[in-house]
N, C-alpha and C. Protein backbone atom coordinates (compact mmCIF):
# COMPACT_ATOMS: atom_id res chain seq x y z
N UNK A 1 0.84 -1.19 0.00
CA UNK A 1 0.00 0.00 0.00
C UNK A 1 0.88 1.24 0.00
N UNK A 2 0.55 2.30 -0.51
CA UNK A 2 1.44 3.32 -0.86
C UNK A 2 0.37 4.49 -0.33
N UNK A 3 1.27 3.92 1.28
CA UNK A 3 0.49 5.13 2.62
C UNK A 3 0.14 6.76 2.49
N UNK A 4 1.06 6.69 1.72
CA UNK A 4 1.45 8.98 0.96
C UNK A 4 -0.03 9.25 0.55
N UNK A 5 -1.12 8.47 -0.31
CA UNK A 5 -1.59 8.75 -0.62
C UNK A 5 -3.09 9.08 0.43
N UNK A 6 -2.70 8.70 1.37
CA UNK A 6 -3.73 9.22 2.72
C UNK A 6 -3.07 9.69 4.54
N UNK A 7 -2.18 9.84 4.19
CA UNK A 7 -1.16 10.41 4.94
C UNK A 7 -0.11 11.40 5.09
N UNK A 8 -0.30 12.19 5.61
CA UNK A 8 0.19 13.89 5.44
C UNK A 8 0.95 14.24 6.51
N UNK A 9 2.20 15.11 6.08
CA UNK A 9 2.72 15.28 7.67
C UNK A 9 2.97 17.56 7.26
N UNK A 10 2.32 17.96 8.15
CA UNK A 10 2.43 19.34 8.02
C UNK A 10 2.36 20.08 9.53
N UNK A 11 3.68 20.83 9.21
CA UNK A 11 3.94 21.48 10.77
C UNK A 11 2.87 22.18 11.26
N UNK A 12 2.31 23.02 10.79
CA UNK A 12 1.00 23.48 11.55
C UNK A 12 -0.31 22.57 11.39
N UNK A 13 -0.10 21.40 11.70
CA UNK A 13 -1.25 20.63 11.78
C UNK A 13 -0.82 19.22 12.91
N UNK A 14 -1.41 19.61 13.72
CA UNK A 14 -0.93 18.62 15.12
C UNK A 14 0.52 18.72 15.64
N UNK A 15 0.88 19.80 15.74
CA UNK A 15 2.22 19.36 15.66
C UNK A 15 3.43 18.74 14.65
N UNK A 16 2.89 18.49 13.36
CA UNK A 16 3.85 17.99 12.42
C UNK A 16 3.83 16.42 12.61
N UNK A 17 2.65 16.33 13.29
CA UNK A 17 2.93 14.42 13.53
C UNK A 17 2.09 14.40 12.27
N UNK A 18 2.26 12.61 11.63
CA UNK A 18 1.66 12.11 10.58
C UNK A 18 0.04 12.55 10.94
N UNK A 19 -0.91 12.87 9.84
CA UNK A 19 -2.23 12.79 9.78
C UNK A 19 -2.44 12.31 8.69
N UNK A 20 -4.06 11.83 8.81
CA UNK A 20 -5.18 11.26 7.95
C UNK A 20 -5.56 12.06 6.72
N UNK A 21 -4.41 12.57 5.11
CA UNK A 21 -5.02 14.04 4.82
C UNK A 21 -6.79 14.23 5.28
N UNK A 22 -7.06 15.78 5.42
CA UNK A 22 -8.34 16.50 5.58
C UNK A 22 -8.60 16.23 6.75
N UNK A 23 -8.14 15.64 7.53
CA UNK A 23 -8.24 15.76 9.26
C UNK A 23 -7.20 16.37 9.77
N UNK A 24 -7.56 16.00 11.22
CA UNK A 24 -6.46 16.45 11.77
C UNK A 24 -6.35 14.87 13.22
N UNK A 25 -6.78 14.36 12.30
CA UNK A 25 -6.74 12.50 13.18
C UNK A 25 -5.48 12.01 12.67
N UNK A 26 -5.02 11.55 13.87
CA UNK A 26 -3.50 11.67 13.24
C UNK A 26 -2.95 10.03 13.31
N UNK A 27 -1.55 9.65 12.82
CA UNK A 27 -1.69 7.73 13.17
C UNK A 27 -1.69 7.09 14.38
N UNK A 28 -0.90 8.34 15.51
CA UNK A 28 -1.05 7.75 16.68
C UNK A 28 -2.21 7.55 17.29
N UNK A 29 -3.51 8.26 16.98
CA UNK A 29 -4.67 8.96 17.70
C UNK A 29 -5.17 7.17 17.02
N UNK A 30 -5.53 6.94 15.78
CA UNK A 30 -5.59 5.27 14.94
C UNK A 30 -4.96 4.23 15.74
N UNK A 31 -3.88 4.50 15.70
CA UNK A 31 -2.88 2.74 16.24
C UNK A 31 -3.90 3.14 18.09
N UNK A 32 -3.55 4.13 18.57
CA UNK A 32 -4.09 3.86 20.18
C UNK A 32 -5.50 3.37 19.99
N UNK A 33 -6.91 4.03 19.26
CA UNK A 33 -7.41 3.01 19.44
C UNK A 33 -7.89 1.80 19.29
N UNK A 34 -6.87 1.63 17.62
CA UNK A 34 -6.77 -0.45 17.93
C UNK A 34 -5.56 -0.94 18.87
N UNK A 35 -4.86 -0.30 19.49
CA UNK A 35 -4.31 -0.90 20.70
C UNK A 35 -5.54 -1.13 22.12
N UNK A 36 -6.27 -0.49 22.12
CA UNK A 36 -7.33 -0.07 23.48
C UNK A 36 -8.28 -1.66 22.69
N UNK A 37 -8.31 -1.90 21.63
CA UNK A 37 -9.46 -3.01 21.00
C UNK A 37 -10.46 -2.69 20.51
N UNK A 38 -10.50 -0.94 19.90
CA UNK A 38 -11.78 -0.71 18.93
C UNK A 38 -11.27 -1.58 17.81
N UNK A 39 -12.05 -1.91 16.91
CA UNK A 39 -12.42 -2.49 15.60
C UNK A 39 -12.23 -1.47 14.48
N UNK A 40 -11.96 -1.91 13.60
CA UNK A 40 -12.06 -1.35 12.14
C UNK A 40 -13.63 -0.57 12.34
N UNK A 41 -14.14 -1.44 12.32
CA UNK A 41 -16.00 -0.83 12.28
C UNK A 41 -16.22 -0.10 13.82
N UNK A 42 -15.96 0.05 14.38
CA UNK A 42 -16.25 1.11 15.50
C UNK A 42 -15.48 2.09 15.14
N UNK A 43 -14.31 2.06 14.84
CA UNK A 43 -13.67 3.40 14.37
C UNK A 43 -14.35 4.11 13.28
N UNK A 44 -14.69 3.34 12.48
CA UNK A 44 -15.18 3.89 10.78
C UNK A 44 -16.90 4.64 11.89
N UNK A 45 -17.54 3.45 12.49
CA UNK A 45 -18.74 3.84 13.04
C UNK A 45 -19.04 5.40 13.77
N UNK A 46 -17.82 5.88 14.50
CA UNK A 46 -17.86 6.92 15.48
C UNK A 46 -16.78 7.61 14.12
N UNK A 47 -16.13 8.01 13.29
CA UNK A 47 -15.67 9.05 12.88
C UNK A 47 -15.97 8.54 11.13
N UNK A 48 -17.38 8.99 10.86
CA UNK A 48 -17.66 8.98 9.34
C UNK A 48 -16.64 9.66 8.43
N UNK A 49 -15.74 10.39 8.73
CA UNK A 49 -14.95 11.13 7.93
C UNK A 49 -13.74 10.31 7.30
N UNK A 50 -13.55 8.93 8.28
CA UNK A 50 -12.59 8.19 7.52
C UNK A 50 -13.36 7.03 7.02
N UNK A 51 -12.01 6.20 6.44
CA UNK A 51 -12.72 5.16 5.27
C UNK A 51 -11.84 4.29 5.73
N UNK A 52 -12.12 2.84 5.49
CA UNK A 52 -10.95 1.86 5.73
C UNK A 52 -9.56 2.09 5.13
N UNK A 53 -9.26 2.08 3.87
CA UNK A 53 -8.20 2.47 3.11
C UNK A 53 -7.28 3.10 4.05
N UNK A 54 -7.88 4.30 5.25
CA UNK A 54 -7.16 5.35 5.63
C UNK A 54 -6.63 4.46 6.70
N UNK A 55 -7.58 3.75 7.63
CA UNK A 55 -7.35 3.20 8.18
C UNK A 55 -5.94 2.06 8.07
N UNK A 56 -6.05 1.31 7.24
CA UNK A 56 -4.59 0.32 6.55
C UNK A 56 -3.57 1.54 6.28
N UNK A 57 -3.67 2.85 5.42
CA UNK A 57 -2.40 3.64 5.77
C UNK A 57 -1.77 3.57 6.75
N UNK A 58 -2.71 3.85 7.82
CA UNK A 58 -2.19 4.17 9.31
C UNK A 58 -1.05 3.00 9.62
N UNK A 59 -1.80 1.47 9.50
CA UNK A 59 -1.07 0.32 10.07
C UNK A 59 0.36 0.52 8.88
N UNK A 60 0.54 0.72 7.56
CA UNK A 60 1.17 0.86 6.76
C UNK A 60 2.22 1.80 7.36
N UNK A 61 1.91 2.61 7.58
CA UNK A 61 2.71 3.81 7.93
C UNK A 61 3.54 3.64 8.90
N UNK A 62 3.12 3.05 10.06
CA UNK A 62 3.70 2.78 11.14
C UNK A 62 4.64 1.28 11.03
N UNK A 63 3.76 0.30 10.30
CA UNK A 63 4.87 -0.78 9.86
C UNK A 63 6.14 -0.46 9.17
N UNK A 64 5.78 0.53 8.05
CA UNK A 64 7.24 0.77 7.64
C UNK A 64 8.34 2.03 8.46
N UNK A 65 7.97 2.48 9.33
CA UNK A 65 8.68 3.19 10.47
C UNK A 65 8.98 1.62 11.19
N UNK A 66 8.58 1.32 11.56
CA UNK A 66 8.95 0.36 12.60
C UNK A 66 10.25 -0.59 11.95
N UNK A 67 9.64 -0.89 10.33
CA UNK A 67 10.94 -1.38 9.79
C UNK A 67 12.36 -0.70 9.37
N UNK A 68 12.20 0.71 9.41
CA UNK A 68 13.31 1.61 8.88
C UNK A 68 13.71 2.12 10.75
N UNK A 69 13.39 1.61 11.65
CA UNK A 69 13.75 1.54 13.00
C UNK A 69 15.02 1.19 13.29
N UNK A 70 16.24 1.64 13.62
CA UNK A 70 17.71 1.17 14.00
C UNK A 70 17.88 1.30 15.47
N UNK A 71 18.12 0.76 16.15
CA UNK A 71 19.17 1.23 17.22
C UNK A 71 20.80 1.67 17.35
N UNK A 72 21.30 2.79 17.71
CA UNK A 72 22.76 2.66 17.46
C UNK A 72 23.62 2.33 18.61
N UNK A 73 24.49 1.59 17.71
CA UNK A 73 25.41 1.34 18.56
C UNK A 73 26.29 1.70 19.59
């Protein structure tokens, strides 16, 4: 999936953390609440403004941070 296309990062918008473009729902605000155990469909249910697609960015986005992740030596 090629996350860019629903994922925006702009300094005057949250702080410059990643967002959802046209929100201001950002990936951490997503990953916390499928860490807490909302669902795909409770999220989509309580914020009509996103779509699944945006949703898989989010996990996208953060998988490939997690893989470009180093520790130094």
């Amino acid at each position: 999936m090629n996350y860019s296309e629903h994922i925006s990062i702009n300094s005057s918008i949250r702080f410059g953390n990643p967002c959802i473009k046209g929100t201001r729902i950002t990936v951490y605000d997503v990953l916390g609440w499928l860490a807490s155990g909302m669902t795909f469909s409770q999220i989509l249910a309580d914020y009509h403004e996103l779509n699944d697609e945006q949703l898989k960015a989010c996990l996208g986005f953060a998988a490939d941070k997690e893989h470009k992740f180093r520790i130094a030596s």
